[in-house]
Protein backbone atom coordinates (compact mmCIF):
# COMPACT_ATOMS: atom_id res chain seq x y z
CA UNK A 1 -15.00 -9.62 -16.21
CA UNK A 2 -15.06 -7.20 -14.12
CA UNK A 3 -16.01 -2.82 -15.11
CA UNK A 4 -12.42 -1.13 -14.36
CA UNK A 5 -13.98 2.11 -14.05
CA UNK A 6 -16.80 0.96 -11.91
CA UNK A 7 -14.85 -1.24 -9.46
CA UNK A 8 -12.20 2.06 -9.27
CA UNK A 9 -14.90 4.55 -8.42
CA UNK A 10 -16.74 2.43 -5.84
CA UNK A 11 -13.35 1.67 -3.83
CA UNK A 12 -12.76 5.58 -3.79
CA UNK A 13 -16.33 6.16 -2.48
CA UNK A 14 -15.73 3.52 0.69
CA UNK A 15 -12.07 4.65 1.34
CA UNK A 16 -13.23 8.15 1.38
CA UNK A 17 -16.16 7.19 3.98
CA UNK A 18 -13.37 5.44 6.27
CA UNK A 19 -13.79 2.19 4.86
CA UNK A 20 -11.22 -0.73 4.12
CA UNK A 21 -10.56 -2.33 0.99
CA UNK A 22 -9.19 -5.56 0.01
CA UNK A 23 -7.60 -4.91 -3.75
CA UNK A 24 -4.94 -6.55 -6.08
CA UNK A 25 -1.76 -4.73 -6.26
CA UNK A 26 0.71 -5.24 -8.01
CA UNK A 27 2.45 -7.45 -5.99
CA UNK A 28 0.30 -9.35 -3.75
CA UNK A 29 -3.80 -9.02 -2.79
CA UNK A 30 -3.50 -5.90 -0.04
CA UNK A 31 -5.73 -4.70 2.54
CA UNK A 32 -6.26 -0.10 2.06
CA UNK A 33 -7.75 2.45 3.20
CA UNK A 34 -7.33 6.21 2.96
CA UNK A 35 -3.53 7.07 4.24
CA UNK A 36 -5.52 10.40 6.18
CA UNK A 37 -7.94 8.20 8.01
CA UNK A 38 -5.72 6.91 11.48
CA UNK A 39 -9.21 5.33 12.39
CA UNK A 40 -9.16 3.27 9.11
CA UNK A 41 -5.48 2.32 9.29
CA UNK A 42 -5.92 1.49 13.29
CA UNK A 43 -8.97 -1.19 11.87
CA UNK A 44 -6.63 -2.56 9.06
CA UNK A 45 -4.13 -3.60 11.59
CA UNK A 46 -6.72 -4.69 14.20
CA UNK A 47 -7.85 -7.04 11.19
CA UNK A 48 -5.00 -8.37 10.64
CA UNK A 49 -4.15 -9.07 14.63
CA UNK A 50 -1.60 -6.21 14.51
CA UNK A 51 -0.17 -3.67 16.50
CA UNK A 52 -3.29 -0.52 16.06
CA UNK A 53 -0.36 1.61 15.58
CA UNK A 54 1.97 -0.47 13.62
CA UNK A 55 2.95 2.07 10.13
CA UNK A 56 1.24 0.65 6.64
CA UNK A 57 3.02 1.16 3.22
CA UNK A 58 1.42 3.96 1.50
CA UNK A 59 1.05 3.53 -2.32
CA UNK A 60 1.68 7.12 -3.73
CA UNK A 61 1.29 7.50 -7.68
CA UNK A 62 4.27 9.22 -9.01
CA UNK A 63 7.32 11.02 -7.48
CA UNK A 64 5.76 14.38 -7.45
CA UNK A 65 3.37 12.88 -5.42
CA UNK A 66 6.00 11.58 -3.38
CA UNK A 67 8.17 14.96 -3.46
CA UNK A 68 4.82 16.19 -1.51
CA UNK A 69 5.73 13.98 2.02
CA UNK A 70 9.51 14.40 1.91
CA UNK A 71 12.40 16.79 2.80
CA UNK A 72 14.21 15.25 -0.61
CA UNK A 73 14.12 12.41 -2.45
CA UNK A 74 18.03 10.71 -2.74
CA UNK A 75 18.77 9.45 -6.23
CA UNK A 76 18.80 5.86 -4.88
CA UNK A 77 15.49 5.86 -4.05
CA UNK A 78 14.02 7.50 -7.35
CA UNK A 79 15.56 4.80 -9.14
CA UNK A 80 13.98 2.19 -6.72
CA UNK A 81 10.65 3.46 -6.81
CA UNK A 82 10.83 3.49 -10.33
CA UNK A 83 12.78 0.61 -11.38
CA UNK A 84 10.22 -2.35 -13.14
CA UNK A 85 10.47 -4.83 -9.99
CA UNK A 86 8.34 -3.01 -7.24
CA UNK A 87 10.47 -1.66 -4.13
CA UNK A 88 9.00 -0.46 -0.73
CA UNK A 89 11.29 2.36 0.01
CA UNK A 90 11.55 3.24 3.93
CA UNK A 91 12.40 6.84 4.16
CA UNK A 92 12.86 9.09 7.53
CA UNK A 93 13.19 12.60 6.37
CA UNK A 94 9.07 13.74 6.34
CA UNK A 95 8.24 16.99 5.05
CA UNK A 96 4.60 16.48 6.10
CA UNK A 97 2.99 15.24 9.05
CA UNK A 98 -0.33 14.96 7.90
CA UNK A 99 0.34 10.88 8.12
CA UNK A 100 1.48 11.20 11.38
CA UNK A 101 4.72 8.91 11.49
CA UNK A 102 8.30 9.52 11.83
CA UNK A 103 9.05 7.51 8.91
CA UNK A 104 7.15 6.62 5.80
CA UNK A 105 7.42 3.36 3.42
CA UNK A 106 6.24 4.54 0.13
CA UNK A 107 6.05 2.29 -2.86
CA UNK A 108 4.61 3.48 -6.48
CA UNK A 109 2.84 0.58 -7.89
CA UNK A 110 3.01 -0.40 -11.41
CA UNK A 111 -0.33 -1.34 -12.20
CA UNK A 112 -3.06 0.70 -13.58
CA UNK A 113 -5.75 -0.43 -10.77
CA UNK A 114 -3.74 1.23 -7.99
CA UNK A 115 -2.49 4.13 -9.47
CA UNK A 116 -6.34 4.93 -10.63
CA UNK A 117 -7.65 4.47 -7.10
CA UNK A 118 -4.86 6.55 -5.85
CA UNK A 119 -5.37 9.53 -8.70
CA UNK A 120 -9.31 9.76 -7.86
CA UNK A 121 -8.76 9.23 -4.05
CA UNK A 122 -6.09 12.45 -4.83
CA UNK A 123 -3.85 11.71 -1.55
CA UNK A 124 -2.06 7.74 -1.11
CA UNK A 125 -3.40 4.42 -0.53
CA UNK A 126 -2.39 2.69 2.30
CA UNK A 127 -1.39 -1.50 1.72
CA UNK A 128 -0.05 -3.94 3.52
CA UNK A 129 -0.48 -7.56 3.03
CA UNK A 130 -3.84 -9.54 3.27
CA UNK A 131 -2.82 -12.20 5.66
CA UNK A 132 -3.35 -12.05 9.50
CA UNK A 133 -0.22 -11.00 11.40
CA UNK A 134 2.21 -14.06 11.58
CA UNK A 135 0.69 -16.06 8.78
CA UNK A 136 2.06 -16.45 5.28
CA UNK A 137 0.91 -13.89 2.59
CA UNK A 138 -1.30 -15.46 0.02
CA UNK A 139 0.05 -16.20 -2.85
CA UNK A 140 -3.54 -16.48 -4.51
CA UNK A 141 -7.02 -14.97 -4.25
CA UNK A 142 -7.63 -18.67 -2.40
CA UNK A 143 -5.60 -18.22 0.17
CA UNK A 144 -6.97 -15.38 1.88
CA UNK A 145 -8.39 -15.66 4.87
CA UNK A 146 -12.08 -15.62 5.43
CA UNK A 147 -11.83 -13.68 8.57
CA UNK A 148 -10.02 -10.64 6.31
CA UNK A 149 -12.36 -11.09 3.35
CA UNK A 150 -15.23 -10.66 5.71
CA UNK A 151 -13.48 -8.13 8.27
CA UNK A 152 -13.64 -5.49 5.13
CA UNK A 153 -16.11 -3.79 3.66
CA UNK A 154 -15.12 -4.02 -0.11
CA UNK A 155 -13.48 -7.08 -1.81
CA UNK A 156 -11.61 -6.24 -5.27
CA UNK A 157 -12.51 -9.86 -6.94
CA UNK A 158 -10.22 -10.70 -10.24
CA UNK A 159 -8.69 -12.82 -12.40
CA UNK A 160 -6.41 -15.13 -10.39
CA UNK A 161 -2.62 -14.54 -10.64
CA UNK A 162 -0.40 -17.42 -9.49
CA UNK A 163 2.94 -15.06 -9.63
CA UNK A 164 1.94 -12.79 -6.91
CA UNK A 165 5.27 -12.01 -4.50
CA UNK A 166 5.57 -9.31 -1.70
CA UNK A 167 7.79 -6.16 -2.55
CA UNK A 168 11.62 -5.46 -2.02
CA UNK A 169 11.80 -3.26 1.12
CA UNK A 170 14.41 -1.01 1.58
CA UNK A 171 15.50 1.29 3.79
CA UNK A 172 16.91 4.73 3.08
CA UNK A 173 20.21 5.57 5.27
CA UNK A 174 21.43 8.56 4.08
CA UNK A 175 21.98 10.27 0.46
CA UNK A 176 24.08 7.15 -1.05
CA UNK A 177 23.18 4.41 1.10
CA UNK A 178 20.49 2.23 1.84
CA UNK A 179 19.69 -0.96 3.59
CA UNK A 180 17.84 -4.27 2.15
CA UNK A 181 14.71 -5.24 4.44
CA UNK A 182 13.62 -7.67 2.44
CA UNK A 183 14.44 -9.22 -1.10
């Protein structure tokens, strides 16, 4: 079993010294760092055998958070981010540059692992799958590659979860209308 608090505190003490995390979500096992650190988030694609520049999802914890990094938030997408089945929502209105993109897919997780790391890290979490570039996600701790489990410098270890699927991604078009990325 493993100490919540412990296992939250010591991810937040690596992210904030620029390291990379491998962590359950709550969708599938994801590979973080600190959404401020462009050297960490260059690494976590190089892992993977991605473009260095290629934009992660970052995990925020609640729309105020989100409210923070965009011009406005359309009603679609507050529903989406909130609704029970978790939705990647692409927006390309930023308020703040500090993550240095043009757009931004945010997603608020549901699960009380993420949201902690993301309340004590006090900015988001950056995710995107743990699988190199071009290979299936795993859909269990198993499957993960060894070269990403060793390529990072913290491994969140749980209980297996047989059920784990990627997010919905959408993409916001405009106030009313959006576009499905993936399902």
């Amino acid at each position: 079993m493993i100490n919540f608090d412990k296992e939250v505190d010591k991810c937040v003490e690596i992210l904030k010294n620029g390291g990379i995390i491998l962590y359950p979500t709550d969708t599938i096992y994801g590979i973080g760092c600190d959404s401020y650190n462009f050297k960490a988030m260059e690494n976590v694609n190089k892992l993977k055998g991605s473009n260095p520049n290629k934009p992660l999802i970052h995990l925020m914890n609640s729309l105020k958070m989100v409210e923070i990094y965009l011009k406005q938030i359309p009603d679609i997408a507050k529903k989406s981010l909130t609704e029970k089945n978790p939705t990647t929502v692409i927006f390309n209105n930023l308020n703040n540059n500090q993550l240095n993109h043009k757009s931004i897919a945010i997603r608020i997780p549901k699960n009380k692992f993420c949201l902690s790391i993301i309340d004590k890290l006090n900015r988001p979490l950056t995710s995107t799958s743990a699988n190199l570039t071009g290979s299936p996600y795993p859909k269990s701790k198993a499957d993960i590659n060894k070269k990403i489990i060793h390529g990072v410098d913290y491994f969140v270890e749980t209980i297996d979860n047989d059920n784990l699927r990627p997010s919905k991604i959408i993409r916001i078009i405009d106030e009313k209308n959006y576009k499905v990325i993936r399902d």
